[in-house]
C-alpha atoms as a PDB file:
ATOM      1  CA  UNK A   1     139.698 116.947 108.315  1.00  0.00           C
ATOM      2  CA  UNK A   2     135.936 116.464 107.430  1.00  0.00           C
ATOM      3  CA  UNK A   3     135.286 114.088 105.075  1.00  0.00           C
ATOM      4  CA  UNK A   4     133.076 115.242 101.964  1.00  0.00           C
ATOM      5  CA  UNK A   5     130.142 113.067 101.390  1.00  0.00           C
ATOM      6  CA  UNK A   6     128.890 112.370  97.452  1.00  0.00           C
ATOM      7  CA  UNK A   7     125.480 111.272  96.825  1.00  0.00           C
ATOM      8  CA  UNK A   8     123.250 111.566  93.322  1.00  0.00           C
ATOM      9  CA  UNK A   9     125.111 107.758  92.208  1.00  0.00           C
ATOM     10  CA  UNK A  10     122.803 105.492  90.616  1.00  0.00           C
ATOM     11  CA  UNK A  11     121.734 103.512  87.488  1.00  0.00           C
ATOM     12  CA  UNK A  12     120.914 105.014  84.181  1.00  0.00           C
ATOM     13  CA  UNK A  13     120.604 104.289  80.564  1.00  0.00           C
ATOM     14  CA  UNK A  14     123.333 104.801  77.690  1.00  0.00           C
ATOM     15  CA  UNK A  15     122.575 108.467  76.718  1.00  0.00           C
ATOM     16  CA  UNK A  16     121.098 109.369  80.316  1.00  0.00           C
ATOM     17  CA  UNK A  17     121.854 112.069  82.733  1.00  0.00           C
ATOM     18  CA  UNK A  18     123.682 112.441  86.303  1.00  0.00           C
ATOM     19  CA  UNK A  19     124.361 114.948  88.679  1.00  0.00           C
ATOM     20  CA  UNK A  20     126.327 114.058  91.464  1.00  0.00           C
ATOM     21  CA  UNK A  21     126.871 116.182  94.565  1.00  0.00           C
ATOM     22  CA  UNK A  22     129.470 116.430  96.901  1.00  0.00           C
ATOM     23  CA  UNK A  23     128.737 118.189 100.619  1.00  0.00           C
ATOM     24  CA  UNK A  24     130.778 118.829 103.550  1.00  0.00           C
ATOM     25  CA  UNK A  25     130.881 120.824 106.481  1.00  0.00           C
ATOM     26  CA  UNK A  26     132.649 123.909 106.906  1.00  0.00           C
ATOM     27  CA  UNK A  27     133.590 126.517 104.578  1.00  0.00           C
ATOM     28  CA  UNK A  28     135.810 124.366 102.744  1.00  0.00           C
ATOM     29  CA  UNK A  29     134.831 124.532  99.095  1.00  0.00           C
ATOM     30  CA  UNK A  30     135.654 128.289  99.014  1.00  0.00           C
ATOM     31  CA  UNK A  31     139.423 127.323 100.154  1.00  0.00           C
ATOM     32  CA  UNK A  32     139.879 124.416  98.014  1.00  0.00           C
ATOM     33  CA  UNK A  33     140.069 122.751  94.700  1.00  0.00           C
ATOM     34  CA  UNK A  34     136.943 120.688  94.168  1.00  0.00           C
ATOM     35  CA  UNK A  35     138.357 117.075  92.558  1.00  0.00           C
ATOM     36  CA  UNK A  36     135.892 114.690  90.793  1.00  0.00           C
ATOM     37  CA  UNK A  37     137.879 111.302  90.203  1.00  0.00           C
ATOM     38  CA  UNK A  38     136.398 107.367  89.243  1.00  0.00           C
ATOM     39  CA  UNK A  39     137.174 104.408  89.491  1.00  0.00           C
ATOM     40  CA  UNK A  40     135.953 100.904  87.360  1.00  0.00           C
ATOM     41  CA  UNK A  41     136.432  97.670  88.694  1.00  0.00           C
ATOM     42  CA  UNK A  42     139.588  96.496  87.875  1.00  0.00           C
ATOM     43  CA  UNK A  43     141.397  99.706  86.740  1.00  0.00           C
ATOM     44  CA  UNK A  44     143.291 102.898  88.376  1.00  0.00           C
ATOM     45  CA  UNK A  45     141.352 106.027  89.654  1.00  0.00           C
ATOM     46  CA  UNK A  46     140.907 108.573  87.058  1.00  0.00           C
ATOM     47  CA  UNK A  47     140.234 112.111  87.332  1.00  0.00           C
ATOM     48  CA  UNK A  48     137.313 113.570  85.628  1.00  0.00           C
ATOM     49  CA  UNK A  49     136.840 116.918  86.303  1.00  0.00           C
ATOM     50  CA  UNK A  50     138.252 120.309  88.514  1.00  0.00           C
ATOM     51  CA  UNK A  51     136.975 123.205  89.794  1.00  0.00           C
ATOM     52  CA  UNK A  52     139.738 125.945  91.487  1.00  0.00           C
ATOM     53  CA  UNK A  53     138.642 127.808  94.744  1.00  0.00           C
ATOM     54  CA  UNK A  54     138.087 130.325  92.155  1.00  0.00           C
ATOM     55  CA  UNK A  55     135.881 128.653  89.833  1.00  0.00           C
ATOM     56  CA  UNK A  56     138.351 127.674  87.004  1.00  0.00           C
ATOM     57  CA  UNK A  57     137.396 124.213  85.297  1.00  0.00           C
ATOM     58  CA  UNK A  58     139.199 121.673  83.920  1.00  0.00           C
ATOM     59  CA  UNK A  59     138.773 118.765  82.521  1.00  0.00           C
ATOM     60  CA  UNK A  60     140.145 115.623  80.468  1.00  0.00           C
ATOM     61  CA  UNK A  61     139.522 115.091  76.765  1.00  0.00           C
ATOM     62  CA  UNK A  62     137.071 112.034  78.068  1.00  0.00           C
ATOM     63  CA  UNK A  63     134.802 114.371  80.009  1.00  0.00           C
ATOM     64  CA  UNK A  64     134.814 117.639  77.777  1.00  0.00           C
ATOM     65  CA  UNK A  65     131.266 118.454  76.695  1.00  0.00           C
ATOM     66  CA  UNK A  66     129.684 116.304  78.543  1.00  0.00           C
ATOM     67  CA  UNK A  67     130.502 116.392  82.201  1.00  0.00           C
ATOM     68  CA  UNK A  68     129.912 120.282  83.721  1.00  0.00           C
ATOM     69  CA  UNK A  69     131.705 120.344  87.344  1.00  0.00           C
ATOM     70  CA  UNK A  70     130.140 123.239  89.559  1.00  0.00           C
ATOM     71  CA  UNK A  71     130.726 124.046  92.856  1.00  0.00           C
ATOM     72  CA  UNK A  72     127.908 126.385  95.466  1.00  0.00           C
ATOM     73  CA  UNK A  73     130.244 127.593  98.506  1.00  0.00           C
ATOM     74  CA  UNK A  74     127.389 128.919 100.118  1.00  0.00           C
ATOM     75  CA  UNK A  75     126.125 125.456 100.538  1.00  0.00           C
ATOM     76  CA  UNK A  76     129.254 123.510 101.227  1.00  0.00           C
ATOM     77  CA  UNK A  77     128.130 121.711  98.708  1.00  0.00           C
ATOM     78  CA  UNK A  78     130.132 120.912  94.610  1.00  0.00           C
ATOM     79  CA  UNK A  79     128.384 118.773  91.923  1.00  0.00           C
ATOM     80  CA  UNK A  80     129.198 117.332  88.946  1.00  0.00           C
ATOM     81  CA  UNK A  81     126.726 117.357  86.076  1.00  0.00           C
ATOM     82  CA  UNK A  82     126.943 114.022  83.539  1.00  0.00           C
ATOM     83  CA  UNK A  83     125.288 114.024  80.434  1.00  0.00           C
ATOM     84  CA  UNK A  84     125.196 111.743  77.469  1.00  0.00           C
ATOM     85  CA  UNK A  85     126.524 108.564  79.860  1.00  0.00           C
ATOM     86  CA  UNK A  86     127.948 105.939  78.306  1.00  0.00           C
ATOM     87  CA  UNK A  87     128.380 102.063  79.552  1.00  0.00           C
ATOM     88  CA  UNK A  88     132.332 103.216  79.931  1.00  0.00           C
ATOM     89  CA  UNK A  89     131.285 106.276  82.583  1.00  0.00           C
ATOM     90  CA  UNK A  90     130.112 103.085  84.867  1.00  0.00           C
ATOM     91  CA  UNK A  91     132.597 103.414  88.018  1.00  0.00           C
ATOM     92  CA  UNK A  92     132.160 104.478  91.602  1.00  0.00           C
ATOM     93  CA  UNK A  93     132.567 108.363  91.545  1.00  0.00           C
ATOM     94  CA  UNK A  94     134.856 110.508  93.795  1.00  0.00           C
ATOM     95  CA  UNK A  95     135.395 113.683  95.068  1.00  0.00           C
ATOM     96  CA  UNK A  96     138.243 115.403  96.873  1.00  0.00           C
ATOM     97  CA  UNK A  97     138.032 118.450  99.044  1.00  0.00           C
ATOM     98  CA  UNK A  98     140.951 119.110 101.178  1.00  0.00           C
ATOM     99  CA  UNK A  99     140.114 114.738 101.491  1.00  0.00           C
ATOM    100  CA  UNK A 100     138.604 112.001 100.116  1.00  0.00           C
ATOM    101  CA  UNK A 101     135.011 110.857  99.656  1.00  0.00           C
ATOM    102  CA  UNK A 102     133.410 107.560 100.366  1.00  0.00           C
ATOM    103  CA  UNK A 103     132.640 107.470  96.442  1.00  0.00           C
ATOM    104  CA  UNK A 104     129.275 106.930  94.731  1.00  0.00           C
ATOM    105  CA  UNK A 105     128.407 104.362  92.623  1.00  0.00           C
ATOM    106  CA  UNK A 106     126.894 105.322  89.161  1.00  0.00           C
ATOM    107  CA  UNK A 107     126.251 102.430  86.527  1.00  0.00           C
ATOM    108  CA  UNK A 108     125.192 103.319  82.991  1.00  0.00           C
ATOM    109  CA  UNK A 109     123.564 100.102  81.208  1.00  0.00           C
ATOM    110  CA  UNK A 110     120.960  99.240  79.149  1.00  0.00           C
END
């Protein structure tokens, strides 16, 4: 399997924008569910955000209106969109596309 590759990670203030990518070869993302997932020091991976082969989002109560998860098959290539961060968003961001990324970090801090 090809392992997806996220980028876009980085540090921002409280009440800053994101928008991560995730890219991998192959016409994968048209086959697959795109998973967005994170992970803070010291606790367990949590999922933030789906997007079906078919372009059906989901998300959890934590991410509604402010994380938009998006997904260009064309390009190989799904993003997740993060707006109004907060300190508690800080955590190294994954996605999973038939497997797992390497993760990107993202810190939101003043």
């Amino acid at each position: 399997q090809v392992q997806p590759v996220e980028s876009g990670g980085g540090w921002v203030q409280p009440g800053g924008s994101l928008r991560l990518s995730c890219a991998a070869s192959g016409s994968i993302f048209s086959l697959n569910d795109v998973d967005w997932y994170r992970q803070a020091p010291g606790k367990q991976r949590e999922w933030v955000a789906s997007i079906t082969a078919h372009g059906i989002e989901a998300y959890p109560d934590s991410a509604k209106g402010r994380f938009t998860v998006s997904k260009d098959d064309a390009k190989n290539t799904g993003y997740l969109e993060m707006n109004s961060l907060k300190p508690e968003d800080t955590a190294v961001y994954y996605c999973y596309v038939a497997s797992w990324g390497q993760g990107t970090q993202v810190t939101v801090s003043s």
